[in-house]
Protein backbone atom coordinates (compact mmCIF):
# COMPACT_ATOMS: atom_id res chain seq x y z
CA UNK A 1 3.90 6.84 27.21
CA UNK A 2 5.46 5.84 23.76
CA UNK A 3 3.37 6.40 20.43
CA UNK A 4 3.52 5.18 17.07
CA UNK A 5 1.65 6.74 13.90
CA UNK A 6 -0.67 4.16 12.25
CA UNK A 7 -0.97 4.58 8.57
CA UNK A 8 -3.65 3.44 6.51
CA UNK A 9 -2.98 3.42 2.67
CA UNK A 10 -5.41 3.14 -0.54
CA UNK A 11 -3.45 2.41 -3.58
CA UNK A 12 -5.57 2.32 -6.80
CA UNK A 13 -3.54 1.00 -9.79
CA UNK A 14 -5.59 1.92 -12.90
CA UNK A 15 -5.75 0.49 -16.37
CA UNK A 16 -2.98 -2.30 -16.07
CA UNK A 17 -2.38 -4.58 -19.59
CA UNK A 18 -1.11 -7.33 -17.20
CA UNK A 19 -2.35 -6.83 -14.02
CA UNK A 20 -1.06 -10.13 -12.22
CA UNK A 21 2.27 -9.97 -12.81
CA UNK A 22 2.23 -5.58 -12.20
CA UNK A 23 0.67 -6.30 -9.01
CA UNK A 24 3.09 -8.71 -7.96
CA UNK A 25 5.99 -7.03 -8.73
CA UNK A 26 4.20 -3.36 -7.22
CA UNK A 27 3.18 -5.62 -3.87
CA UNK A 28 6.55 -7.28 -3.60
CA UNK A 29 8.09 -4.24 -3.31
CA UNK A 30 5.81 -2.63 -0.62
CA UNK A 31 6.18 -5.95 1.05
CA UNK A 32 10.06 -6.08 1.33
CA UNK A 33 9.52 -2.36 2.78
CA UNK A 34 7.38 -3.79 6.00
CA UNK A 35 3.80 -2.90 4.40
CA UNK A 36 1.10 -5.09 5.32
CA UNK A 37 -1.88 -5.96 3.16
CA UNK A 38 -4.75 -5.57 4.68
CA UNK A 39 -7.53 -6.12 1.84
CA UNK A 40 -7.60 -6.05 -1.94
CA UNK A 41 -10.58 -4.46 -3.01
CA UNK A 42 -12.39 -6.13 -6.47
CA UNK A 43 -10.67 -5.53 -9.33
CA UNK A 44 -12.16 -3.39 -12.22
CA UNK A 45 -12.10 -4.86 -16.17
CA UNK A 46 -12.44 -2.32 -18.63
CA UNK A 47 -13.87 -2.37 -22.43
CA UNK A 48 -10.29 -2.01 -23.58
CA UNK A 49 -8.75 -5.47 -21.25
CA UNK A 50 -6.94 -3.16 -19.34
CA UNK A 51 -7.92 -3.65 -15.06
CA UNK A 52 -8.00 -1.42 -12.53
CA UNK A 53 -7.60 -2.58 -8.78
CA UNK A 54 -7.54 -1.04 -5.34
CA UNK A 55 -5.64 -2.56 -2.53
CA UNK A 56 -5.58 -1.37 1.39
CA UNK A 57 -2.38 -1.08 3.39
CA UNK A 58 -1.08 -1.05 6.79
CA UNK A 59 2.35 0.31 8.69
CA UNK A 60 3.29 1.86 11.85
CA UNK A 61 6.23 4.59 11.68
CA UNK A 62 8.08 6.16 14.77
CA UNK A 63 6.02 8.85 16.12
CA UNK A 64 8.97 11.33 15.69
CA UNK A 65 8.33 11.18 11.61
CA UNK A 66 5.83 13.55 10.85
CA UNK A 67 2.72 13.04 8.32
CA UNK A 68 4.58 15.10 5.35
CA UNK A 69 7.99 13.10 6.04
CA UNK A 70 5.67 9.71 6.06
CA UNK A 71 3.69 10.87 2.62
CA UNK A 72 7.00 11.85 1.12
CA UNK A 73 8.72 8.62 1.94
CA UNK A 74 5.93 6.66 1.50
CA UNK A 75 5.28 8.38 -2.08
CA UNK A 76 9.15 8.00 -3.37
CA UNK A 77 8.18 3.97 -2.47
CA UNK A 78 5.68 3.75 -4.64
CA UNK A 79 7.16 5.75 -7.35
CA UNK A 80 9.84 3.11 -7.08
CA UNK A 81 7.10 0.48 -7.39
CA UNK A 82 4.98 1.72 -9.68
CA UNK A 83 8.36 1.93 -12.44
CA UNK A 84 9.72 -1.78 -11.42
CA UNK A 85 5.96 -2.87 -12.06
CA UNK A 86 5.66 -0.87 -15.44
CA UNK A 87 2.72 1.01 -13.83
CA UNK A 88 2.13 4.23 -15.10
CA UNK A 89 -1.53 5.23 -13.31
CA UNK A 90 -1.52 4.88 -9.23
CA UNK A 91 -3.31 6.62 -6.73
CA UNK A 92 -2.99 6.85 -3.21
CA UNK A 93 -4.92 7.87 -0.12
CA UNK A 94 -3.55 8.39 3.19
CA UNK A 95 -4.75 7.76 6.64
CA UNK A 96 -3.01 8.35 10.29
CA UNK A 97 -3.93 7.47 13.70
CA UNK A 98 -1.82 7.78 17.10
CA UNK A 99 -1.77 4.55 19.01
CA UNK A 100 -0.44 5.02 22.54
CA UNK A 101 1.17 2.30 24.36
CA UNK A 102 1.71 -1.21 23.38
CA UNK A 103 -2.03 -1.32 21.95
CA UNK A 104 -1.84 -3.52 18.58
CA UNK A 105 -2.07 -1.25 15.60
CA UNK A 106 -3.69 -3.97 13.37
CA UNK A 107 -7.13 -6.12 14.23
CA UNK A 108 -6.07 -8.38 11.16
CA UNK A 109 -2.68 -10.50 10.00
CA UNK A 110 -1.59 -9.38 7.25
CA UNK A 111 -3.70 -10.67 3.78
CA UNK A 112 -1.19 -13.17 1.79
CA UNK A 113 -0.76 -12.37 -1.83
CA UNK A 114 -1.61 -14.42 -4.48
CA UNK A 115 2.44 -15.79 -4.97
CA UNK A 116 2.43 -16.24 -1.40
């Protein structure tokens, strides 16, 4: 029976000075690379303007690519995102589950962005 690996990620991108148009350009990005957005978590304001946000992200891969290939890939994307965006603070949390079969990985369609 075929598998895929269903990947859940938590991106944090803290203390942005324009947060809109970072996001945009960071989401854009994961987009255009099949990422699905899932939910956007409420955004944190700080004392100095600068906001914080937290988004949640969905993907299947072929089961042949391993977690550490997945992370590795996955984390060279973001790098990539995080410089076209001018974000220097990100975070990211990772989490995989086998689906067998032709089960449907995500409950949800995918969350439009705000430029959408």
């Amino acid at each position: 029976m075929k598998s895929t690996v269903k990947v859940l990620l938590t991106i944090t991108c803290r203390y942005m000075k324009h947060p809109k148009l970072q996001r945009s350009r960071f989401d854009q990005t994961l987009i255009s690379n099949s990422w699905m957005l899932q939910e956007n978590k409420t955004a944190d304001i700080h004392d100095d303007g600068t906001v914080s946000t937290s988004s949640l992200w969905g993907r299947t891969f072929n089961s042949r690519k391993s977690n550490e290939e997945i992370i590795r890939i996955t984390g060279n994307l973001l790098n990539r995102a995080a410089a076209d965006a001018g974000l220097e603070n990100i975070e990211s949390d990772f989490q995989f589950e086998i689906i067998m079969g032709n089960a449907e990985p995500f409950n949800t369609v995918s969350v439009m962005t705000q430029d959408d």
